[in-house]
PDB file of N, CA and C in Angstrom:
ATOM      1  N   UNK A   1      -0.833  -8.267   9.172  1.00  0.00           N
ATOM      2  CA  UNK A   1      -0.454  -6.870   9.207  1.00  0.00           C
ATOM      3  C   UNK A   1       0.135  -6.519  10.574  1.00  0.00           C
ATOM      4  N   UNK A   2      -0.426  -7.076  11.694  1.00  0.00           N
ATOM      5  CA  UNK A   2       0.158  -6.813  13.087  1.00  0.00           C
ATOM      6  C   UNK A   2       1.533  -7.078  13.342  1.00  0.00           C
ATOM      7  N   UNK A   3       1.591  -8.276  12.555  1.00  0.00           N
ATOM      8  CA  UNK A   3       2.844  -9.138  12.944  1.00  0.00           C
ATOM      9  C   UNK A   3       4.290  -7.892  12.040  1.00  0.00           C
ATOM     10  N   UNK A   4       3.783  -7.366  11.066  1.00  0.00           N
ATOM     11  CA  UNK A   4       4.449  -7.050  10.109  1.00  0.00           C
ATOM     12  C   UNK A   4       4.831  -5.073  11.153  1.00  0.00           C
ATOM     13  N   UNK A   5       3.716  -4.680  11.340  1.00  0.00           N
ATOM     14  CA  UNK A   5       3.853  -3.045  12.583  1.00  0.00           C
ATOM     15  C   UNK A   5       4.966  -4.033  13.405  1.00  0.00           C
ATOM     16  N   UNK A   6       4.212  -4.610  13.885  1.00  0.00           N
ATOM     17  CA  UNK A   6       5.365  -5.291  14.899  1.00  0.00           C
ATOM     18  C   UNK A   6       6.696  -5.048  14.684  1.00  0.00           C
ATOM     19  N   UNK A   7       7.433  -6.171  13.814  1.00  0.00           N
ATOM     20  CA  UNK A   7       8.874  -6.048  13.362  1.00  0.00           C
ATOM     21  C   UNK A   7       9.177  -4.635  12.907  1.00  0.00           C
ATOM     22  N   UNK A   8       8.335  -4.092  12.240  1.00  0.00           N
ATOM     23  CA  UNK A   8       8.796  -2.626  11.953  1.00  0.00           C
ATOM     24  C   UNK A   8       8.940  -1.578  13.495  1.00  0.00           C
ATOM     25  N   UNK A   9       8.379  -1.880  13.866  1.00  0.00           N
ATOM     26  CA  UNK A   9       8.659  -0.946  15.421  1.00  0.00           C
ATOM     27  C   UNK A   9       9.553  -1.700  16.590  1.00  0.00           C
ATOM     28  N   UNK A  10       9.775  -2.993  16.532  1.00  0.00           N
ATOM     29  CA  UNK A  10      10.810  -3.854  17.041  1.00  0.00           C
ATOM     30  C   UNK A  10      11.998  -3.337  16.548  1.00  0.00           C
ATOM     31  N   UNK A  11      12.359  -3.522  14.914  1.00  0.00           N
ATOM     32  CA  UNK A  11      13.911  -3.245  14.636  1.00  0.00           C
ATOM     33  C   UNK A  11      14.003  -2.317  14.730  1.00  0.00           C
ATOM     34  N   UNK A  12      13.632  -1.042  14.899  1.00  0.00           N
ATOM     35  CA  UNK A  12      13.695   0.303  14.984  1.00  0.00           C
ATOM     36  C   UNK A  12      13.541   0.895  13.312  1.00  0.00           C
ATOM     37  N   UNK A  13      12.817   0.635  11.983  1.00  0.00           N
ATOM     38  CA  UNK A  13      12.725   0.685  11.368  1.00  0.00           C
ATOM     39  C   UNK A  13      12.237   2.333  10.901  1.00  0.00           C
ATOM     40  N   UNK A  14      11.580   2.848  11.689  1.00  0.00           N
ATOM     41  CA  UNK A  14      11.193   3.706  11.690  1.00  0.00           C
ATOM     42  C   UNK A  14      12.191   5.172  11.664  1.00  0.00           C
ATOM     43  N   UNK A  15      12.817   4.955  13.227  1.00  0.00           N
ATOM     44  CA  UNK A  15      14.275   6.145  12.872  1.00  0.00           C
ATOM     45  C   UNK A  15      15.188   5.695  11.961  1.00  0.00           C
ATOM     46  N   UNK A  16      15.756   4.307  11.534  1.00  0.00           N
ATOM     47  CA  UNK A  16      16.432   3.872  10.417  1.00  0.00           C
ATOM     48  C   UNK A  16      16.498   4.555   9.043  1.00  0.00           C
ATOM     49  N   UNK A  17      14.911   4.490   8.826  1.00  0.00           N
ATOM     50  CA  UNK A  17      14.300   5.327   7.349  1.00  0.00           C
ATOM     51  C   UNK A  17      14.086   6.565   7.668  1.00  0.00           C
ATOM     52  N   UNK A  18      13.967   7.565   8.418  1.00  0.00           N
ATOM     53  CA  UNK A  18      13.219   8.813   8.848  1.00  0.00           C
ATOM     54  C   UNK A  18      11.293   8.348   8.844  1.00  0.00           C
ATOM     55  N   UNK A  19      10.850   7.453   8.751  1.00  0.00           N
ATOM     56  CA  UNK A  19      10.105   7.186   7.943  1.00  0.00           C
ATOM     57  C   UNK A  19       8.762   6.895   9.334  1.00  0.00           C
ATOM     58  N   UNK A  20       7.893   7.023   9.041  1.00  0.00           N
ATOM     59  CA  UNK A  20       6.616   6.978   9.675  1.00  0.00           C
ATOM     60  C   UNK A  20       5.708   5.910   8.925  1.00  0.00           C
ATOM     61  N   UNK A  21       4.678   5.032   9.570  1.00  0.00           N
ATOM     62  CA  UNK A  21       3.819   4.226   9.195  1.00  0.00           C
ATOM     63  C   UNK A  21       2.367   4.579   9.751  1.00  0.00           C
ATOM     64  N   UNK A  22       1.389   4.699   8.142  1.00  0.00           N
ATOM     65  CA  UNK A  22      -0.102   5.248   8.582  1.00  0.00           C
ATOM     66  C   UNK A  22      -0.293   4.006   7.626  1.00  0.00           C
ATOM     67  N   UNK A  23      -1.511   3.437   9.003  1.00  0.00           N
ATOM     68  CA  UNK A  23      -2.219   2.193   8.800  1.00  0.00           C
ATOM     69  C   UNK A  23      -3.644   2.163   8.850  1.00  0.00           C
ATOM     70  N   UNK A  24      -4.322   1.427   8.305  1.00  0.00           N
ATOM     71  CA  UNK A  24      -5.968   1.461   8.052  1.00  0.00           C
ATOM     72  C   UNK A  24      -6.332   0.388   8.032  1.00  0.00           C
ATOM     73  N   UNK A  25      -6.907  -0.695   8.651  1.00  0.00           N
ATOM     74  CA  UNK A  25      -7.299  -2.163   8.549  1.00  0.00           C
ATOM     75  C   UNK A  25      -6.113  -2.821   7.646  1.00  0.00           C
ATOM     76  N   UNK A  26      -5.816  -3.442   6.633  1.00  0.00           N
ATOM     77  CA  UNK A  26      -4.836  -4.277   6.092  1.00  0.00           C
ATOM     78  C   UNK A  26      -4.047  -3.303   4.730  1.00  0.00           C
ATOM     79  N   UNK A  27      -4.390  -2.169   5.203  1.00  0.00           N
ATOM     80  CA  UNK A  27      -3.839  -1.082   4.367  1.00  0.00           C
ATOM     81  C   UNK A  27      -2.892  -0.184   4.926  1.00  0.00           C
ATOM     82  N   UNK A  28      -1.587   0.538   4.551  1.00  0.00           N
ATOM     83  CA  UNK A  28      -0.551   1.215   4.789  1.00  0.00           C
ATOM     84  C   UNK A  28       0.225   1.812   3.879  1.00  0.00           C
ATOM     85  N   UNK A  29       0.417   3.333   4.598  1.00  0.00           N
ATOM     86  CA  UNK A  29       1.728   3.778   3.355  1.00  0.00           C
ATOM     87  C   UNK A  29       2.496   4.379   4.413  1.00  0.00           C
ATOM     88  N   UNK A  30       3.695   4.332   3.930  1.00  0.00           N
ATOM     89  CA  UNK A  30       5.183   4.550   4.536  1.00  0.00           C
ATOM     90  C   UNK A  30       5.497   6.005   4.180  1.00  0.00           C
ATOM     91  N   UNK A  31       5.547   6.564   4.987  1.00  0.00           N
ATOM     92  CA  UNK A  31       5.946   8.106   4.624  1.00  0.00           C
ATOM     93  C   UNK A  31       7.355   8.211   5.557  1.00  0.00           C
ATOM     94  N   UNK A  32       8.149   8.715   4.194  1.00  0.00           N
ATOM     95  CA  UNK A  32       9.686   8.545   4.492  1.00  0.00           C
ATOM     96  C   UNK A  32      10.461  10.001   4.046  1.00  0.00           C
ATOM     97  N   UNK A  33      11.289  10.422   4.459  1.00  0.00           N
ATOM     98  CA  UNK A  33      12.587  11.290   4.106  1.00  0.00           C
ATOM     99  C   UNK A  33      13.812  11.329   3.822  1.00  0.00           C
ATOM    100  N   UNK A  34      14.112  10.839   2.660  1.00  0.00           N
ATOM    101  CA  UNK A  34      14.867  10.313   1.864  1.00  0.00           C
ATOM    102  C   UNK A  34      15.511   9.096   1.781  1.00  0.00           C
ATOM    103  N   UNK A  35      14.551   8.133   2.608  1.00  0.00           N
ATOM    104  CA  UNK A  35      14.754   6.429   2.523  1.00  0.00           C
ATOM    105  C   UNK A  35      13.862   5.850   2.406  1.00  0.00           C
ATOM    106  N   UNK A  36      12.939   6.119   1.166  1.00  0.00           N
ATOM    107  CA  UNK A  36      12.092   5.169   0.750  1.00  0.00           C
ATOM    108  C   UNK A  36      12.564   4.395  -0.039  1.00  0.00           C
ATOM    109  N   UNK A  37      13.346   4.243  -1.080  1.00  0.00           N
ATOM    110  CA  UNK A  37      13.602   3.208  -1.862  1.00  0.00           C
ATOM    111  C   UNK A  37      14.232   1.783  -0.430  1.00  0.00           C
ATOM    112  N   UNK A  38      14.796   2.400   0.449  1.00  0.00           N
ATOM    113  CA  UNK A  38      15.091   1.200   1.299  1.00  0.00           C
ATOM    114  C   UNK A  38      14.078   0.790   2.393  1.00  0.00           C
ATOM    115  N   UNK A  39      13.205   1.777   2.634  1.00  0.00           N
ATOM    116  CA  UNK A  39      11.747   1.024   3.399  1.00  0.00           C
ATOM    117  C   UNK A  39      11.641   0.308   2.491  1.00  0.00           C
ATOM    118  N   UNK A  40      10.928   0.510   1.106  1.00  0.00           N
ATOM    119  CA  UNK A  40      10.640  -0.034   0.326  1.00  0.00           C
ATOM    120  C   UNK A  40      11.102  -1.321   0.040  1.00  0.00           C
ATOM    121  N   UNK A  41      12.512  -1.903  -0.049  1.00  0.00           N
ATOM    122  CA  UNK A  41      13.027  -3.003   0.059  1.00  0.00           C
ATOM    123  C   UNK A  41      13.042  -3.768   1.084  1.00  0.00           C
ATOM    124  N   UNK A  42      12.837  -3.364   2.262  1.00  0.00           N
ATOM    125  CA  UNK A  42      12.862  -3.900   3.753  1.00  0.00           C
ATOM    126  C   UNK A  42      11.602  -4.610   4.105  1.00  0.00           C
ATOM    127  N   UNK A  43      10.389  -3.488   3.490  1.00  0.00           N
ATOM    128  CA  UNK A  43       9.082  -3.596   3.492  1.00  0.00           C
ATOM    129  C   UNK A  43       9.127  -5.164   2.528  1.00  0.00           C
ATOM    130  N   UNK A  44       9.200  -4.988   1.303  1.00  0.00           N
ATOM    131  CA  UNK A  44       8.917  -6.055   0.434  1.00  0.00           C
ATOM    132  C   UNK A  44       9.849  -7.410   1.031  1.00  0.00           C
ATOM    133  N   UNK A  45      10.803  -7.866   1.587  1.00  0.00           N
ATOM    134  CA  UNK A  45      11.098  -8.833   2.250  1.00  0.00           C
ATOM    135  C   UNK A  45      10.379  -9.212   3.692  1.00  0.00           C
ATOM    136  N   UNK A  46      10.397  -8.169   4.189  1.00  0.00           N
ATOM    137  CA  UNK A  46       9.531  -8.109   5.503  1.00  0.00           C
ATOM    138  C   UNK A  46       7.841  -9.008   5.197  1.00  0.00           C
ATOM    139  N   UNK A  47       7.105  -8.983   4.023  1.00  0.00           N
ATOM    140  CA  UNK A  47       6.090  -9.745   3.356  1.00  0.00           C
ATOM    141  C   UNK A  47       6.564 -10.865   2.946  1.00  0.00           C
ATOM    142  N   UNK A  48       7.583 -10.995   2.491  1.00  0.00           N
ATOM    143  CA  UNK A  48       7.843 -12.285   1.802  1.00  0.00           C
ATOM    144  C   UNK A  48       8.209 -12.920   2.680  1.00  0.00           C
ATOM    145  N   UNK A  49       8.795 -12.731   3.817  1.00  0.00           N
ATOM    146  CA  UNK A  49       8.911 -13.568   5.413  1.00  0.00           C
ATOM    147  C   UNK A  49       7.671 -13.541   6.116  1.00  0.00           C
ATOM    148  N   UNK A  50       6.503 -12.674   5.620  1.00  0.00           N
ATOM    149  CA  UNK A  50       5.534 -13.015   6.527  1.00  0.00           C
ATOM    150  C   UNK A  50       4.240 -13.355   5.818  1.00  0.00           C
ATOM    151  N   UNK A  51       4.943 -14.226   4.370  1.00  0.00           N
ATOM    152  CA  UNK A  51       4.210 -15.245   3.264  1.00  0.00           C
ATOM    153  C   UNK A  51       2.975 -14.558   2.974  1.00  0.00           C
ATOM    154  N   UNK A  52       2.922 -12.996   2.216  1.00  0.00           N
ATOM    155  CA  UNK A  52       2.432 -12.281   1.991  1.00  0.00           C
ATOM    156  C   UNK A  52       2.673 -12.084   0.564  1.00  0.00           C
ATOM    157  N   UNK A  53       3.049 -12.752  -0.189  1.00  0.00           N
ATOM    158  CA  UNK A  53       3.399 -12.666  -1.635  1.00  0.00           C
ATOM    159  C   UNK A  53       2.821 -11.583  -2.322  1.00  0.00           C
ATOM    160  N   UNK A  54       1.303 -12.119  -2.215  1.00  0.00           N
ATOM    161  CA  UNK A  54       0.364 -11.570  -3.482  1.00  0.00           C
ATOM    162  C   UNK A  54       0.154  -9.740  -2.959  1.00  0.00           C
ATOM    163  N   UNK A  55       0.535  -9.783  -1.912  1.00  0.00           N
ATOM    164  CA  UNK A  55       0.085  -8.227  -1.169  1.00  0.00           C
ATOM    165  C   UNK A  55       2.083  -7.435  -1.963  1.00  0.00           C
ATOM    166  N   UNK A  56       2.982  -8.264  -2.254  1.00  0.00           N
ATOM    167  CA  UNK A  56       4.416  -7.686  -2.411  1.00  0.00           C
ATOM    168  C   UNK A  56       4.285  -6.971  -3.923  1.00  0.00           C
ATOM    169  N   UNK A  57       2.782  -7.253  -4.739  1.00  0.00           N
ATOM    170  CA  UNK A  57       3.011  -6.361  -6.152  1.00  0.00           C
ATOM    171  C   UNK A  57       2.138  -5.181  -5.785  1.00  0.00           C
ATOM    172  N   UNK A  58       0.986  -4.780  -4.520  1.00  0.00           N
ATOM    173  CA  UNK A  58       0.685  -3.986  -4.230  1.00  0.00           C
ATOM    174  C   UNK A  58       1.489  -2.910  -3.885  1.00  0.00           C
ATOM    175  N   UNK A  59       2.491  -3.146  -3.932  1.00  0.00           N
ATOM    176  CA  UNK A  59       3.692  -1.982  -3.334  1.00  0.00           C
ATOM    177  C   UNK A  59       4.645  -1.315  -4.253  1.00  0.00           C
ATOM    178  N   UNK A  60       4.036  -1.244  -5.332  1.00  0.00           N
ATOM    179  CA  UNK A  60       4.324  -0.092  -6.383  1.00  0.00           C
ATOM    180  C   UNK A  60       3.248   0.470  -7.201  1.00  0.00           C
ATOM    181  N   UNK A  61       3.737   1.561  -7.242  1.00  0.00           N
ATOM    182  CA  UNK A  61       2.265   2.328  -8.082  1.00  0.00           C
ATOM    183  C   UNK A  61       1.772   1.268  -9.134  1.00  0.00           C
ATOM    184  N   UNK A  62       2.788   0.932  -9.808  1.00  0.00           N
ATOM    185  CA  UNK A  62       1.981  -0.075 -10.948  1.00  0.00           C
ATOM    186  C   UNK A  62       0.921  -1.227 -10.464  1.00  0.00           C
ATOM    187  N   UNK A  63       1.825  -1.882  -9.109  1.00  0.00           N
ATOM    188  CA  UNK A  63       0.205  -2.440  -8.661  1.00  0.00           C
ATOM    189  C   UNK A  63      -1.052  -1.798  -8.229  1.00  0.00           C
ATOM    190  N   UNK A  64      -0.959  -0.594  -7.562  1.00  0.00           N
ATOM    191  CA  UNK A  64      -1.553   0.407  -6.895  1.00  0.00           C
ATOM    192  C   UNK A  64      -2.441   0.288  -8.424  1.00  0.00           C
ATOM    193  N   UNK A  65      -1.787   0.613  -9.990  1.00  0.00           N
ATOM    194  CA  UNK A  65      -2.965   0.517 -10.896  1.00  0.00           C
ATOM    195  C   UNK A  65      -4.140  -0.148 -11.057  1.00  0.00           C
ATOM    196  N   UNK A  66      -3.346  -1.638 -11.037  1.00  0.00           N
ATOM    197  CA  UNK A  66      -3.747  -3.047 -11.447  1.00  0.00           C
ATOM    198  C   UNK A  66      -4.635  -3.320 -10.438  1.00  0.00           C
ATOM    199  N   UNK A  67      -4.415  -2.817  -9.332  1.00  0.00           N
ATOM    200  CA  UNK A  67      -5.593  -3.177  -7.973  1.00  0.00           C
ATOM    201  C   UNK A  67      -6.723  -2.590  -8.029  1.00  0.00           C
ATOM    202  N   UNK A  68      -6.217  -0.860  -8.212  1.00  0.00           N
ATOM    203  CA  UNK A  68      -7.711  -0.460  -8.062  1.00  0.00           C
ATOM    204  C   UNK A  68      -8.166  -0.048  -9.718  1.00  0.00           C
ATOM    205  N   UNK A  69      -7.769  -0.535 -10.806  1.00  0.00           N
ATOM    206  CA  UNK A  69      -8.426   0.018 -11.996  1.00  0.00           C
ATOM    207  C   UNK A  69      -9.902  -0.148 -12.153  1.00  0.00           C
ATOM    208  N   UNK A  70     -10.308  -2.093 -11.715  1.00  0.00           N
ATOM    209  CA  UNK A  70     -11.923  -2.070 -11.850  1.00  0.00           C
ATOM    210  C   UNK A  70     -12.324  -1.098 -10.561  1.00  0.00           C
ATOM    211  N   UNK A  71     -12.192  -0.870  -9.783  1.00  0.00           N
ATOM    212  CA  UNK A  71     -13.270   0.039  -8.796  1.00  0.00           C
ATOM    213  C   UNK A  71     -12.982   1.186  -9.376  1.00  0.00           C
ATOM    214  N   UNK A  72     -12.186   1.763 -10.282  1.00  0.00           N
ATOM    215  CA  UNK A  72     -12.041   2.696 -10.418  1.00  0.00           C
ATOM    216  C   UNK A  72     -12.954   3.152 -11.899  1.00  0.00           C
ATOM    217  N   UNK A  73     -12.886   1.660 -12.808  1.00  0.00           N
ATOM    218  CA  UNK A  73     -13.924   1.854 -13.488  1.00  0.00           C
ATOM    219  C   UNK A  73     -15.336   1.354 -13.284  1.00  0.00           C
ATOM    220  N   UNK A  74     -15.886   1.056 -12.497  1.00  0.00           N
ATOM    221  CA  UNK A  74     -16.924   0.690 -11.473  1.00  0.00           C
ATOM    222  C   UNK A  74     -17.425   2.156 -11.298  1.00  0.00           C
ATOM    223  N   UNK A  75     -16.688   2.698 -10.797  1.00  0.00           N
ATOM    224  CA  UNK A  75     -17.416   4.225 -10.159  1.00  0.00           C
ATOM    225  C   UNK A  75     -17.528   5.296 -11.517  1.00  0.00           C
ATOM    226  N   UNK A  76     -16.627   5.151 -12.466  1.00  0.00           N
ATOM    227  CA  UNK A  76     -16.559   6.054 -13.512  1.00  0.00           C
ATOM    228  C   UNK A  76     -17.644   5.539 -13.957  1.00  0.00           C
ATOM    229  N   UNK A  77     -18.322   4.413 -14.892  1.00  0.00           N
ATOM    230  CA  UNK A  77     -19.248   3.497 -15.464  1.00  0.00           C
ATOM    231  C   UNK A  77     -20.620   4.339 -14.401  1.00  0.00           C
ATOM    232  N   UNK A  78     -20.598   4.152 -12.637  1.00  0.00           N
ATOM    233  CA  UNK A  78     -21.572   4.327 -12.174  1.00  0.00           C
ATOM    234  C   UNK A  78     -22.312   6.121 -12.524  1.00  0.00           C
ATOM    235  N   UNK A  79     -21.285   6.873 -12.260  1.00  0.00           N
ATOM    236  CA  UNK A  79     -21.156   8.231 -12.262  1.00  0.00           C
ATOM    237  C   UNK A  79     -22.135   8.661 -14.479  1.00  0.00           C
ATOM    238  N   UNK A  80     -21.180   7.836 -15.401  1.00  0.00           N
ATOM    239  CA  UNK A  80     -21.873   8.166 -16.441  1.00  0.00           C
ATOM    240  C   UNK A  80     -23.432   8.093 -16.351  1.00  0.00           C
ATOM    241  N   UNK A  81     -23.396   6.836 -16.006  1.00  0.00           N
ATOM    242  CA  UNK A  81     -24.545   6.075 -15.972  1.00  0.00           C
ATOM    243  C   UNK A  81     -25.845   7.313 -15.657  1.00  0.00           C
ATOM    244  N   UNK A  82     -25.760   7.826 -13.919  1.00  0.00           N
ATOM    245  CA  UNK A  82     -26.691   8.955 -13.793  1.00  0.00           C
ATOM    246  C   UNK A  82     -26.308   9.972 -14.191  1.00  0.00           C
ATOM    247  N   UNK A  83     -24.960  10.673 -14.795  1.00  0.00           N
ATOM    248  CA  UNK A  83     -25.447  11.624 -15.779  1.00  0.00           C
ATOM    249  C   UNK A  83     -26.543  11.116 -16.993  1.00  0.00           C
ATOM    250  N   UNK A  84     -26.289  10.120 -17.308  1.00  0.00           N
ATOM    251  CA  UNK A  84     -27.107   9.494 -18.891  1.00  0.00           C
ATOM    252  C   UNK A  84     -28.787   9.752 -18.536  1.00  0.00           C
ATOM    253  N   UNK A  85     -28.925   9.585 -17.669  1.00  0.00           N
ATOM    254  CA  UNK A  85     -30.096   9.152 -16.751  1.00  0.00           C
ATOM    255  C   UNK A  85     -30.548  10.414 -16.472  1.00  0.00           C
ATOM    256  N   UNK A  86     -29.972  11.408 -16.128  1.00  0.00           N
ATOM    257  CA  UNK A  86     -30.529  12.547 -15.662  1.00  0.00           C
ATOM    258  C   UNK A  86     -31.079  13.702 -16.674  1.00  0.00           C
ATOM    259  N   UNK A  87     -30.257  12.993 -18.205  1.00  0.00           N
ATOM    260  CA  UNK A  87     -30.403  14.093 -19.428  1.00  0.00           C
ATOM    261  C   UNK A  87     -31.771  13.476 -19.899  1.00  0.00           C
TER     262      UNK A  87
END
């Protein structure tokens, strides 16, 4: 992830896109003004040069699904559970 801020604040990526980067341990979203579809493409090669494959389907909502659906049914499952429990 360092290596990856890196090149993005090296090429000047940032005024390029209008675009800003908020980061959290190996987590990030790109907040852009009217050049996200090309962060977006820059971003996804920018991984595939820094042999990040499996992290390149995280970068559309549809992976965004596929990633978090079990925690998402993990917590729904947990949440029934002590309503069930409490009736």
């Amino acid at each position: 992830m360092h290596r990856f801020l890196k090149a993005w604040r090296r090429q000047g990526k940032g005024r390029e896109f209008s675009a800003r980067i908020v980061n959290y341990a190996d987590d990030f979203v790109i907040l852009s003004r009217g050049h996200a579809a090309q962060a977006l493409e820059w971003t996804r090669g920018a991984m595939r040069k820094l042999a990040k494959e499996s992290d390149v389907e995280k970068l559309t909502p549809h992976g965004w699904k596929k990633h978090f659906a079990a925690e998402v049914a993990a917590q729904r499952d947990s949440i029934l559970a002590r309503l069930a429990a409490a009736n």
